[in-house]
PDB file of N, CA and C in Angstrom:
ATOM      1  N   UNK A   1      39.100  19.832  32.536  1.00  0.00           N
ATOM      2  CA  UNK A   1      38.263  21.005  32.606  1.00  0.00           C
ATOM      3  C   UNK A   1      36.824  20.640  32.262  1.00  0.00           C
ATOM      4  N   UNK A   2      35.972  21.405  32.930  1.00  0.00           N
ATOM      5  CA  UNK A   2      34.229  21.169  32.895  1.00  0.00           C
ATOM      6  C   UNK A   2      34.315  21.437  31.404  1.00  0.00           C
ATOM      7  N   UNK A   3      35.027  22.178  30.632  1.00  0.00           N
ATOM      8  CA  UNK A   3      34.490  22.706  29.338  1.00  0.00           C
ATOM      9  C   UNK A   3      34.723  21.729  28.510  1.00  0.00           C
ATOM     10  N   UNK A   4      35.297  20.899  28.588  1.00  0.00           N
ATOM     11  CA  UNK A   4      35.974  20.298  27.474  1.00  0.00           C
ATOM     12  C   UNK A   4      35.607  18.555  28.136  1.00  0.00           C
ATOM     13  N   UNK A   5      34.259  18.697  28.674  1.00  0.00           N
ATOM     14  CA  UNK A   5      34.033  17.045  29.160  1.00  0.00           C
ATOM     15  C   UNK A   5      33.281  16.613  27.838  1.00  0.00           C
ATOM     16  N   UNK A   6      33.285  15.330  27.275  1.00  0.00           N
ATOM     17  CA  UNK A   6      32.668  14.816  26.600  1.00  0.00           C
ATOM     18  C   UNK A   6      31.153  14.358  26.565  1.00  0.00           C
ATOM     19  N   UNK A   7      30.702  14.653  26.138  1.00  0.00           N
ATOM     20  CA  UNK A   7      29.571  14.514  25.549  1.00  0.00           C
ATOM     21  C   UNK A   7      29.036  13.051  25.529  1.00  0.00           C
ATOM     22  N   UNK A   8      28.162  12.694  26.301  1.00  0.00           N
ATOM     23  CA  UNK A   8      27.325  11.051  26.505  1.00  0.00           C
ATOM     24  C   UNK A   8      26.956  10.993  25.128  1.00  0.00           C
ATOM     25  N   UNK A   9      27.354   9.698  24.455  1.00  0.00           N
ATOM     26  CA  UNK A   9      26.704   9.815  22.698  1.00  0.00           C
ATOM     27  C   UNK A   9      25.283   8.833  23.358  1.00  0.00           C
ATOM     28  N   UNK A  10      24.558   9.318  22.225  1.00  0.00           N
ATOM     29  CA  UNK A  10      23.087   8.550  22.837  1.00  0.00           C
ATOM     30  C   UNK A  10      22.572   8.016  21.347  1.00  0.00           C
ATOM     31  N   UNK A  11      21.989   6.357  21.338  1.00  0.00           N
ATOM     32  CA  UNK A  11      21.667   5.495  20.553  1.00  0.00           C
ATOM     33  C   UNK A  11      20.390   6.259  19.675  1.00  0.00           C
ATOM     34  N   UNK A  12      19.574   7.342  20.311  1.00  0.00           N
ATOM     35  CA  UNK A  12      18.268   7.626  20.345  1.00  0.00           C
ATOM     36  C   UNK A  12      18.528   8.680  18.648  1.00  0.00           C
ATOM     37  N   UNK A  13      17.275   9.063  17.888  1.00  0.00           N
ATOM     38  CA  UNK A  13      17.710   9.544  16.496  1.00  0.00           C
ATOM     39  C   UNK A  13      17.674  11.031  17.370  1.00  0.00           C
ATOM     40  N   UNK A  14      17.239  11.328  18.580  1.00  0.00           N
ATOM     41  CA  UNK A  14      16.762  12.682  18.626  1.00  0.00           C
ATOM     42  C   UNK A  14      17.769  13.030  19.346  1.00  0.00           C
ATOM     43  N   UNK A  15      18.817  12.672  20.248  1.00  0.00           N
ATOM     44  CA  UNK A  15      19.871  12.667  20.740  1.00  0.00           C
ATOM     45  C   UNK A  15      19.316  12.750  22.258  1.00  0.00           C
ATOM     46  N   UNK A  16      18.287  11.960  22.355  1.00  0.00           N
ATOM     47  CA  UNK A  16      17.933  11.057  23.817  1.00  0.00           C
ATOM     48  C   UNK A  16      17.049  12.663  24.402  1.00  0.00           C
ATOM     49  N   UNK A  17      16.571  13.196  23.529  1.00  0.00           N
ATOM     50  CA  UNK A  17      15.200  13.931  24.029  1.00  0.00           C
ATOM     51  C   UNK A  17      14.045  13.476  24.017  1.00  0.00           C
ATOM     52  N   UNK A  18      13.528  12.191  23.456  1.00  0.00           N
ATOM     53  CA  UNK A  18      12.324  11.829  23.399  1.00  0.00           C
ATOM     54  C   UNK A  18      11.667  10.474  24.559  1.00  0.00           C
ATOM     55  N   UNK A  19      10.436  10.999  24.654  1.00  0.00           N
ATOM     56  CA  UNK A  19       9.678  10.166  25.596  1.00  0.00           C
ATOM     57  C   UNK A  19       9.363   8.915  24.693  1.00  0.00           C
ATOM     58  N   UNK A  20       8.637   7.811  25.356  1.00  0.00           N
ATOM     59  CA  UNK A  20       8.502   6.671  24.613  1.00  0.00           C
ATOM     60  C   UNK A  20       6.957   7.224  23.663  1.00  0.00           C
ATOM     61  N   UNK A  21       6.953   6.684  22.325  1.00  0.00           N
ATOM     62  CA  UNK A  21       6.249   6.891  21.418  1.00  0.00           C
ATOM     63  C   UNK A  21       6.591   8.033  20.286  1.00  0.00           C
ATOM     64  N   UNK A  22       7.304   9.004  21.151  1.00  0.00           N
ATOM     65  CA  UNK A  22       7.570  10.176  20.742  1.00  0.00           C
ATOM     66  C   UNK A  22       8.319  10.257  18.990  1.00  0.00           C
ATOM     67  N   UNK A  23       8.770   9.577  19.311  1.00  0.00           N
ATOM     68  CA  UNK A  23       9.329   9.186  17.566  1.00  0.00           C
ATOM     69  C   UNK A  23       8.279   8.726  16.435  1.00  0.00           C
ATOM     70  N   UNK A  24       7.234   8.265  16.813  1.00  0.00           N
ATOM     71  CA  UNK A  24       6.399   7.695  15.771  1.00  0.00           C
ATOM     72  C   UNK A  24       5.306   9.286  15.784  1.00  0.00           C
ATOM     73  N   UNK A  25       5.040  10.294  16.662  1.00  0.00           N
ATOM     74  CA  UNK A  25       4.384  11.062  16.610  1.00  0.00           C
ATOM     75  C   UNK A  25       4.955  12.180  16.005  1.00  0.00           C
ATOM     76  N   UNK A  26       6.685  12.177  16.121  1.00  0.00           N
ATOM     77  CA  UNK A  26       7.581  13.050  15.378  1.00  0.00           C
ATOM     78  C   UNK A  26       7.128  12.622  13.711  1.00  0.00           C
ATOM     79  N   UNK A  27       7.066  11.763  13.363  1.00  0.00           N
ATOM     80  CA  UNK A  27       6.726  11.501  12.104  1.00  0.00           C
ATOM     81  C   UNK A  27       8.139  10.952  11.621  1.00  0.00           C
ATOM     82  N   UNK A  28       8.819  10.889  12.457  1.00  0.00           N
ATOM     83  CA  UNK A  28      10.285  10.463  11.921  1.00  0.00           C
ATOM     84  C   UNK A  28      10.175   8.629  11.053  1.00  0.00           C
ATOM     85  N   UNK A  29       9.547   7.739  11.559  1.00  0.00           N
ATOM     86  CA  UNK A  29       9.407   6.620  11.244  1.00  0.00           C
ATOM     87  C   UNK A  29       9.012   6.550   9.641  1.00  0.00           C
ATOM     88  N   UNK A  30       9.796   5.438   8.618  1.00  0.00           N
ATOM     89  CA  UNK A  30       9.269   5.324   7.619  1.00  0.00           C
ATOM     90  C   UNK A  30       7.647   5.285   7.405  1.00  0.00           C
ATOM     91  N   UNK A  31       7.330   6.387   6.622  1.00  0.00           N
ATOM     92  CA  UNK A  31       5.581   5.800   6.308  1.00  0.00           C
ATOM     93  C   UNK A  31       5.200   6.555   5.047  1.00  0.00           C
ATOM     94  N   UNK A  32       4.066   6.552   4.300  1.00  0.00           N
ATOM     95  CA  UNK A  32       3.919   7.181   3.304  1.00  0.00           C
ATOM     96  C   UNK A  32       2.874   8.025   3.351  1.00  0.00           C
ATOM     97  N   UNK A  33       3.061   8.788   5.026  1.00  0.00           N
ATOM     98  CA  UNK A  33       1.843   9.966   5.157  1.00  0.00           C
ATOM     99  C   UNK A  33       2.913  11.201   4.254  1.00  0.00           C
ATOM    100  N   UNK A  34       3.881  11.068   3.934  1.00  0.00           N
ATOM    101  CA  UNK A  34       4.737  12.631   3.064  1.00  0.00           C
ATOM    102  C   UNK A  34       3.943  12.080   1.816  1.00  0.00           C
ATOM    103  N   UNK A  35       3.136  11.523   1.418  1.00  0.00           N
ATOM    104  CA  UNK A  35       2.509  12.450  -0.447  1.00  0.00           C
ATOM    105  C   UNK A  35       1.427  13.073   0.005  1.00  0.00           C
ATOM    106  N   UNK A  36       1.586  14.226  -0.695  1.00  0.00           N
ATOM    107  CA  UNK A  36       0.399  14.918  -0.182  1.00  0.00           C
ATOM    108  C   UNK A  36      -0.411  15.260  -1.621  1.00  0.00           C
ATOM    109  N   UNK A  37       0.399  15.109  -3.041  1.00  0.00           N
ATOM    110  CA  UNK A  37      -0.731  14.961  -4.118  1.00  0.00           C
ATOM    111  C   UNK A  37      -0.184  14.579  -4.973  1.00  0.00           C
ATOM    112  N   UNK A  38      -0.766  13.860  -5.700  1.00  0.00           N
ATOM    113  CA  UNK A  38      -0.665  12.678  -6.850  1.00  0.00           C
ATOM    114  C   UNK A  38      -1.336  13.483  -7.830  1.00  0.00           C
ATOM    115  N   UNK A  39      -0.470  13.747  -9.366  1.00  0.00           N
ATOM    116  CA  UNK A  39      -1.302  14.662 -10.655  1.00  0.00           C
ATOM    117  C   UNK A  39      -0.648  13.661 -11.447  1.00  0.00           C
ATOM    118  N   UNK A  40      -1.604  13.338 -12.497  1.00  0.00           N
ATOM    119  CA  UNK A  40      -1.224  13.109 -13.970  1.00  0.00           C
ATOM    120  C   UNK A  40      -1.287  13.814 -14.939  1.00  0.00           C
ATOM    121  N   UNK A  41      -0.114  14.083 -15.333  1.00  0.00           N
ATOM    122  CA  UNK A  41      -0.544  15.455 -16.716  1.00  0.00           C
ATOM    123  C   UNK A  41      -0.047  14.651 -17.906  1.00  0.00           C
ATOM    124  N   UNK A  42      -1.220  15.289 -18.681  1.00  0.00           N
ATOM    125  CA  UNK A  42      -1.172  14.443 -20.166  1.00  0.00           C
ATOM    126  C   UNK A  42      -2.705  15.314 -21.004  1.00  0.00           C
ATOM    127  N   UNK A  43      -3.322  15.097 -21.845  1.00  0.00           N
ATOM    128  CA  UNK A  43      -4.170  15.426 -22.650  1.00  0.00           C
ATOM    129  C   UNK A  43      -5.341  14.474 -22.367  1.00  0.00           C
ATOM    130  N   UNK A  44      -5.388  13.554 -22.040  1.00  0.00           N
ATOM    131  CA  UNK A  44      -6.360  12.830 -21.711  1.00  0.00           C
ATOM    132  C   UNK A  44      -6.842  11.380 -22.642  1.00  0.00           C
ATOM    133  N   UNK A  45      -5.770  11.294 -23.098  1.00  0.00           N
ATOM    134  CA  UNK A  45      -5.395  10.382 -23.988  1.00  0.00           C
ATOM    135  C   UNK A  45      -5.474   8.685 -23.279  1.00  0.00           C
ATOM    136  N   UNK A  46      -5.139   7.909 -24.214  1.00  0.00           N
ATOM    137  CA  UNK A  46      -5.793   6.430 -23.636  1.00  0.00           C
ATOM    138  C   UNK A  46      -4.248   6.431 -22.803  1.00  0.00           C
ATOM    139  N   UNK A  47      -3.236   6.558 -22.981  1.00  0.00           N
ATOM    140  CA  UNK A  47      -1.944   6.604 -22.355  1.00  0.00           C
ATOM    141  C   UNK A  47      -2.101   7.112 -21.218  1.00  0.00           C
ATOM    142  N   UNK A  48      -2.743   8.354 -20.934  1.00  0.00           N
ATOM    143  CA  UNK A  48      -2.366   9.323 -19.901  1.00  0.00           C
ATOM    144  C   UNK A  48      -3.700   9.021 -18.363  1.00  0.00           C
ATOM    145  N   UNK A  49      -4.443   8.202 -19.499  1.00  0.00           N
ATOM    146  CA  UNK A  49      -5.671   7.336 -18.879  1.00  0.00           C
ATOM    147  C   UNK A  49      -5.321   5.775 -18.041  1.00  0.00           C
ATOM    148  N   UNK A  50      -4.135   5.371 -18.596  1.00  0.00           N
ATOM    149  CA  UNK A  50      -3.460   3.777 -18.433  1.00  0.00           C
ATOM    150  C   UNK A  50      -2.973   4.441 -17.463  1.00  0.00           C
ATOM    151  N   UNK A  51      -1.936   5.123 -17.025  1.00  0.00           N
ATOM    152  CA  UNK A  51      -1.127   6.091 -16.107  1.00  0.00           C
ATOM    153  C   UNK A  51      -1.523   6.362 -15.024  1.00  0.00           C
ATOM    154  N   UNK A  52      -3.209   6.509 -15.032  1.00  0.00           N
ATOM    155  CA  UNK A  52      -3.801   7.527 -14.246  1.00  0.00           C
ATOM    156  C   UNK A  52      -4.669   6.196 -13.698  1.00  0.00           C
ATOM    157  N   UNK A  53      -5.143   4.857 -14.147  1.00  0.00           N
ATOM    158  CA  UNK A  53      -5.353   3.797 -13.420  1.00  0.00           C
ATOM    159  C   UNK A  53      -4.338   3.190 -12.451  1.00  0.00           C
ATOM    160  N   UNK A  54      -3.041   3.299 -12.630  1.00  0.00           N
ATOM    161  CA  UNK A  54      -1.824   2.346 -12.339  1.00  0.00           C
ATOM    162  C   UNK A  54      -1.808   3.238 -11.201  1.00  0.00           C
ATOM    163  N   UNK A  55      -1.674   4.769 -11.237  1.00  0.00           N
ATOM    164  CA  UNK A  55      -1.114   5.446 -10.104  1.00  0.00           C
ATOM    165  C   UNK A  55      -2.406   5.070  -8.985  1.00  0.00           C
ATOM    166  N   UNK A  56      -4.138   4.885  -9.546  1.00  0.00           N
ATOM    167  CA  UNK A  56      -5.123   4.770  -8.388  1.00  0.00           C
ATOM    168  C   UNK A  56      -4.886   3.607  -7.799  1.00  0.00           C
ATOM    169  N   UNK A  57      -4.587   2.623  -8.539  1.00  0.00           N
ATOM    170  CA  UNK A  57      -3.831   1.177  -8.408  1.00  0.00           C
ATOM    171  C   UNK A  57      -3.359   1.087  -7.470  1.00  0.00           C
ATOM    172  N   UNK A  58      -1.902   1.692  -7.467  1.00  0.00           N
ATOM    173  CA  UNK A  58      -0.388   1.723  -6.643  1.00  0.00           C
ATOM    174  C   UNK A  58      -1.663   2.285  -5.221  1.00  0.00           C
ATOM    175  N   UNK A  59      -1.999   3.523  -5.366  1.00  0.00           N
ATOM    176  CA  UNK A  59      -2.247   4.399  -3.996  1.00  0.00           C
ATOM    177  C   UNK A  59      -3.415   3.311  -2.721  1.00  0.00           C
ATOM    178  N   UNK A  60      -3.862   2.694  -3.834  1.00  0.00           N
ATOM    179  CA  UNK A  60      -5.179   1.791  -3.416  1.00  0.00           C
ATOM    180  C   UNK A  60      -4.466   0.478  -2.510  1.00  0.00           C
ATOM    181  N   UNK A  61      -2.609   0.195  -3.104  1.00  0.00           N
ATOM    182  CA  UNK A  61      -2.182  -1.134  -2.880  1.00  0.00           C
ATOM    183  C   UNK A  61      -1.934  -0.723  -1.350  1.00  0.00           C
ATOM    184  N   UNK A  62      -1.221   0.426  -1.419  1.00  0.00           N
ATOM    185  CA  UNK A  62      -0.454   1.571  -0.338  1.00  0.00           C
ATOM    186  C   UNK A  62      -1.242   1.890   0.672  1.00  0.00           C
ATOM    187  N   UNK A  63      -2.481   1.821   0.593  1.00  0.00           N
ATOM    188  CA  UNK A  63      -3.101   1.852   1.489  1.00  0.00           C
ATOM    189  C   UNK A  63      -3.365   3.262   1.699  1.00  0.00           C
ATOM    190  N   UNK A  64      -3.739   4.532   0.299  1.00  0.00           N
ATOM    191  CA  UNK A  64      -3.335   6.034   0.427  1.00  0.00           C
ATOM    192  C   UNK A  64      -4.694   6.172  -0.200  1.00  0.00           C
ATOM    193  N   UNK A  65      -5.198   6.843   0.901  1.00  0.00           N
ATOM    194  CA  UNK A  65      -6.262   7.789   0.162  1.00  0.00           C
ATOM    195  C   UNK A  65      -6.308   9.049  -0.159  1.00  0.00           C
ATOM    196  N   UNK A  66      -6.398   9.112  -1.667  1.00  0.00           N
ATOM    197  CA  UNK A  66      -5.802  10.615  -2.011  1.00  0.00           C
ATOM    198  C   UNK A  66      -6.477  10.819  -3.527  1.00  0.00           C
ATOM    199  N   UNK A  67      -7.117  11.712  -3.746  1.00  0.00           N
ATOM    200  CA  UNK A  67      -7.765  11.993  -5.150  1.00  0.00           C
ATOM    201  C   UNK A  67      -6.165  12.469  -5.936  1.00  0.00           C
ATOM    202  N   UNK A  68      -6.278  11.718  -6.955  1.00  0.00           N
ATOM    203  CA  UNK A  68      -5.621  11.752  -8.132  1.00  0.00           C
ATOM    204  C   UNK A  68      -6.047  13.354  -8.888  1.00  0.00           C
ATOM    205  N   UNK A  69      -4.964  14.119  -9.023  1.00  0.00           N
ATOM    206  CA  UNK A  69      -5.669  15.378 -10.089  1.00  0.00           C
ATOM    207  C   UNK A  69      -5.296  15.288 -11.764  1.00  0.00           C
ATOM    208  N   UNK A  70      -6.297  15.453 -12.751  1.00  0.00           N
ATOM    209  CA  UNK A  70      -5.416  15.066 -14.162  1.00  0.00           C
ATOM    210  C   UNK A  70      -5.600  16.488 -14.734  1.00  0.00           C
ATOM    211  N   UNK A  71      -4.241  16.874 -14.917  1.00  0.00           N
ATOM    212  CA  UNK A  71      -4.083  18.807 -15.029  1.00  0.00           C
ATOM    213  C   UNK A  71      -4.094  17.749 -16.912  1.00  0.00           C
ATOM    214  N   UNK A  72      -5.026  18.597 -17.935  1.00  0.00           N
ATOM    215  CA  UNK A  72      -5.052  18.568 -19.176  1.00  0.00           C
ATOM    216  C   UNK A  72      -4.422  20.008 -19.465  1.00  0.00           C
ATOM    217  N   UNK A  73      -4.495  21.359 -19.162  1.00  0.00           N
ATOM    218  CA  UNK A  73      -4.115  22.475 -19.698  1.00  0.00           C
ATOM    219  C   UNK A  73      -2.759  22.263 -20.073  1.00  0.00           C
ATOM    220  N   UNK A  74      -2.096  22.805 -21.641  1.00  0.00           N
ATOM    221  CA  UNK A  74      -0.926  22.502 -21.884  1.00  0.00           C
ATOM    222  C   UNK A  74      -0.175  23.706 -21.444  1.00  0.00           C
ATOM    223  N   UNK A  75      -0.471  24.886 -21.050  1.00  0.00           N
ATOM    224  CA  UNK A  75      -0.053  25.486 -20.469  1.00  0.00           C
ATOM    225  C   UNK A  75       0.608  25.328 -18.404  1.00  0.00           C
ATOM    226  N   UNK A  76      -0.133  24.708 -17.936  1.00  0.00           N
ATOM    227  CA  UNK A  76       0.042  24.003 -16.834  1.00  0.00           C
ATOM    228  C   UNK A  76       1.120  23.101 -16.755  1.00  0.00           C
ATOM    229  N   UNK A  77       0.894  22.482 -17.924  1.00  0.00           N
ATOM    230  CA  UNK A  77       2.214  20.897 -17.653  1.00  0.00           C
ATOM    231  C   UNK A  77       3.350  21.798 -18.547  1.00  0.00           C
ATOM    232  N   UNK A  78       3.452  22.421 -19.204  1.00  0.00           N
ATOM    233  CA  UNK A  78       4.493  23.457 -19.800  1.00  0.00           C
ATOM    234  C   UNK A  78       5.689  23.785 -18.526  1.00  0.00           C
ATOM    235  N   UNK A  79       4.196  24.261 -17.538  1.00  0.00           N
ATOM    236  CA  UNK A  79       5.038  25.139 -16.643  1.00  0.00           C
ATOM    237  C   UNK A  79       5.716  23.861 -15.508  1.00  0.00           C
ATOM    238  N   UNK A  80       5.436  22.571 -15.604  1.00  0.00           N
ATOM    239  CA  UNK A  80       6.532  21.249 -15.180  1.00  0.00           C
ATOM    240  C   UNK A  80       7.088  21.387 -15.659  1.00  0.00           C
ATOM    241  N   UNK A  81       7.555  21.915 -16.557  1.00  0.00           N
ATOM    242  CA  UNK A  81       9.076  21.409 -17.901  1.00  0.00           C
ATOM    243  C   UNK A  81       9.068  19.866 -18.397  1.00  0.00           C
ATOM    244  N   UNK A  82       7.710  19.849 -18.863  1.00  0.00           N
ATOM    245  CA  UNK A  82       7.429  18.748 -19.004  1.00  0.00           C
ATOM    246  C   UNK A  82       6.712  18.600 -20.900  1.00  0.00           C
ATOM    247  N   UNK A  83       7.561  18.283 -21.400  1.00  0.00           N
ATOM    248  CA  UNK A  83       7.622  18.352 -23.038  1.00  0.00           C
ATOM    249  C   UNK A  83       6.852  16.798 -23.737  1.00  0.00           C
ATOM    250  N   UNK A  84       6.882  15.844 -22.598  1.00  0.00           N
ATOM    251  CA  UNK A  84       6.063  14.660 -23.292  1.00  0.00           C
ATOM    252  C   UNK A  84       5.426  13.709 -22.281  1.00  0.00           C
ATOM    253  N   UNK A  85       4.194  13.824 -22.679  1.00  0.00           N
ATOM    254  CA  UNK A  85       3.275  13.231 -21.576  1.00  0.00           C
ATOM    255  C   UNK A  85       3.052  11.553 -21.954  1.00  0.00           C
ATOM    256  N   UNK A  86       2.451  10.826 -21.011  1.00  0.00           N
ATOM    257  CA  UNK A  86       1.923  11.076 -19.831  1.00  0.00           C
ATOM    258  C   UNK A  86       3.030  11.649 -18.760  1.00  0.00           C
ATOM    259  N   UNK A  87       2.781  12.234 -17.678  1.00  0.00           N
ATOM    260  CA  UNK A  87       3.756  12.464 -16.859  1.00  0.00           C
ATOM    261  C   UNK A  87       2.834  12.240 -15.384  1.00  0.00           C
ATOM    262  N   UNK A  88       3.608  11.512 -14.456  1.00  0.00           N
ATOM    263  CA  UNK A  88       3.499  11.376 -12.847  1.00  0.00           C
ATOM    264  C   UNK A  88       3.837  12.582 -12.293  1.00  0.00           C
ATOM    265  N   UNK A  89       3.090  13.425 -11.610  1.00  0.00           N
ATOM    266  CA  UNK A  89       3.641  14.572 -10.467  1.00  0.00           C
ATOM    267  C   UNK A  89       3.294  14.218  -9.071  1.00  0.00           C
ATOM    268  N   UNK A  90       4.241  13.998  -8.377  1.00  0.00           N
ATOM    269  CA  UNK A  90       4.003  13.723  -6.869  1.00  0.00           C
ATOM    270  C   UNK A  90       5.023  14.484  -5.879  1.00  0.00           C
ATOM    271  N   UNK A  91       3.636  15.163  -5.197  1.00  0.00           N
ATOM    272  CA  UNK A  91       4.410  16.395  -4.068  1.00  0.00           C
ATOM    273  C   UNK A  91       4.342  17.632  -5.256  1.00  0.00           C
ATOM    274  N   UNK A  92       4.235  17.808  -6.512  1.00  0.00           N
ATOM    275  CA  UNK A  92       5.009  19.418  -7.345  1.00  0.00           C
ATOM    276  C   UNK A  92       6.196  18.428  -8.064  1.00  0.00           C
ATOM    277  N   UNK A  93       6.698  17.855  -7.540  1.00  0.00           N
ATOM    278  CA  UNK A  93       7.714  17.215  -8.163  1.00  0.00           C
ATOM    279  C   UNK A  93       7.044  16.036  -9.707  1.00  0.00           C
ATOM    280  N   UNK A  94       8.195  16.448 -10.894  1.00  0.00           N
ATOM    281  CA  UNK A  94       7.786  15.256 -11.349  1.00  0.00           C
ATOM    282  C   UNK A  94       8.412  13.906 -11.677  1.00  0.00           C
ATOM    283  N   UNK A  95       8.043  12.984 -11.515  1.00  0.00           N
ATOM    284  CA  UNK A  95       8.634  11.709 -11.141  1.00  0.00           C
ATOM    285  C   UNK A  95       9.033  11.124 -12.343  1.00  0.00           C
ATOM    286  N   UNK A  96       8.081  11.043 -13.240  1.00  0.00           N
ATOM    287  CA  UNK A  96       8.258  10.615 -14.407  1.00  0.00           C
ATOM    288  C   UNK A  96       7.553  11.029 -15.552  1.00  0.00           C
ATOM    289  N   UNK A  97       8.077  11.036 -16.876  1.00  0.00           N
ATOM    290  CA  UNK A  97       7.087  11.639 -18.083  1.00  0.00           C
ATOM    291  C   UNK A  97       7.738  10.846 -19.190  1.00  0.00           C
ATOM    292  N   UNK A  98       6.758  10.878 -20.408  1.00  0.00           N
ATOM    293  CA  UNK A  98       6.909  10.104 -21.437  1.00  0.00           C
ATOM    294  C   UNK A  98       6.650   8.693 -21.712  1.00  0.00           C
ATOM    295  N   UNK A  99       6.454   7.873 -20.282  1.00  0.00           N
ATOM    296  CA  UNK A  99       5.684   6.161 -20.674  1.00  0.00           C
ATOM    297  C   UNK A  99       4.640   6.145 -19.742  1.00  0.00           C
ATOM    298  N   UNK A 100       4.002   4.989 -19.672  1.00  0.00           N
ATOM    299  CA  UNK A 100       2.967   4.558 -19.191  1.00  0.00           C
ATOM    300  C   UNK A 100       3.734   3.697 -17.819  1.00  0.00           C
ATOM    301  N   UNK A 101       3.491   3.921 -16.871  1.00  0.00           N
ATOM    302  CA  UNK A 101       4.085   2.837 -15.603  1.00  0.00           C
ATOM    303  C   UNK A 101       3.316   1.718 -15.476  1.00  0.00           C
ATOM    304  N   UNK A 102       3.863   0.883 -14.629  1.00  0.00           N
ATOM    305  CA  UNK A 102       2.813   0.103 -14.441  1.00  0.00           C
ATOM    306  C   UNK A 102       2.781   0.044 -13.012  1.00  0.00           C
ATOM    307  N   UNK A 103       1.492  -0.506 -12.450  1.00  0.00           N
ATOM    308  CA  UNK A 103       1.178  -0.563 -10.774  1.00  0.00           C
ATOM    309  C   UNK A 103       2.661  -0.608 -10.163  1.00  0.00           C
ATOM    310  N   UNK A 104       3.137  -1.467 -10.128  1.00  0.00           N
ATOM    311  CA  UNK A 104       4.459  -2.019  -9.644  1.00  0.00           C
ATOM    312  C   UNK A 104       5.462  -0.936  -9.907  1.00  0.00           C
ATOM    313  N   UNK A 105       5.486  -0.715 -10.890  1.00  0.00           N
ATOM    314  CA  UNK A 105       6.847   0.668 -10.878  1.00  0.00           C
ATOM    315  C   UNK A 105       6.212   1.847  -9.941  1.00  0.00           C
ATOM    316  N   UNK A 106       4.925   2.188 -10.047  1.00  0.00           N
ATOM    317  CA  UNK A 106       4.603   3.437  -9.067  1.00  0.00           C
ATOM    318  C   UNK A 106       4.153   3.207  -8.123  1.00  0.00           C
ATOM    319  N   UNK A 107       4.354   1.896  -7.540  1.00  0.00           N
ATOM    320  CA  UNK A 107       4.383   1.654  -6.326  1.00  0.00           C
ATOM    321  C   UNK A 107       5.422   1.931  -5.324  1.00  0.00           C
ATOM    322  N   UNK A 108       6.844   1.539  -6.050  1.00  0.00           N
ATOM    323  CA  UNK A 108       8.288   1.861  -5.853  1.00  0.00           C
ATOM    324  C   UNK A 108       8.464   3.096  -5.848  1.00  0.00           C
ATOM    325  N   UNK A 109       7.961   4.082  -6.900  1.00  0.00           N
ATOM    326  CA  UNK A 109       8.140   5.420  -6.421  1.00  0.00           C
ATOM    327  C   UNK A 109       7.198   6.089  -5.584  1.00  0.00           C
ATOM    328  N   UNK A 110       6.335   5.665  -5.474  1.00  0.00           N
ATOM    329  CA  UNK A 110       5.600   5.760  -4.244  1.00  0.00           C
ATOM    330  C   UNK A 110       6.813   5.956  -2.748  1.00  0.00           C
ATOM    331  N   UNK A 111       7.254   4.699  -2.333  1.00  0.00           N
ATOM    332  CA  UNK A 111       7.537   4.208  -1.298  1.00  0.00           C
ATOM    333  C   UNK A 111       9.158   4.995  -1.426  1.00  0.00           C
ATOM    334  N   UNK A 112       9.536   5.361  -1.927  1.00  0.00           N
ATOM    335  CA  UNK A 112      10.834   5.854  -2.678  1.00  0.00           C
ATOM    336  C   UNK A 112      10.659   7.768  -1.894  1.00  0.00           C
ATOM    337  N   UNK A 113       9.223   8.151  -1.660  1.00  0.00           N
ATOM    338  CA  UNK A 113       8.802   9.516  -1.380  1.00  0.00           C
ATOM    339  C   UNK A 113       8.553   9.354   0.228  1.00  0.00           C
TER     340      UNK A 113
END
């Protein structure tokens, strides 16, 4: 029966709808255009300052140009659920809080987003 013919499986991620290029313009291809903002929350402390070099560091290695924001209001990083700073926020999300990273670790979570 016509109803019940099988289905051509296709190698393609889009299930063989796309023209050539079309996948890299889908945005489907690994890349690190998804951060769209990088915050350090902390008080402004020499810690939250070490933090806030490593992340310009990482973005600089990455090849990301993106202003770094450093939210000081403790009311602001409260509302992260975020009880001990320094803390990484990337995307709203936060990645990490309580140490200092170094280039190399937030590079990985970088590439990890």
């Amino acid at each position: 029966m016509a109803l019940f013919k099988k289905k051509e499986e296709s190698s393609c991620c889009c299930g063989g709808n796309c023209a050539s290029g079309s996948v890299q313009e889908k945005g489907i291809s690994k890349s690190l255009d998804g951060i769209k903002s990088v915050k350090i929350l902390g008080s402004g402390c020499a810690k939250c300052n070490q933090l806030e070099a490593a992340a310009k560091e990482a973005l600089k290695q990455l090849g990301i140009n993106l202003q770094i924001e450093h939210v000081t209001d403790f009311g602001k990083i409260a509302a992260y659920g975020v009880m001990s700073t320094p803390a990484l926020v990337v995307n709203e999300r936060v990645v990490s809080y309580g140490k200092v990273l170094k280039v190399e670790e937030v590079v990985k979570i970088l590439q990890k987003i």
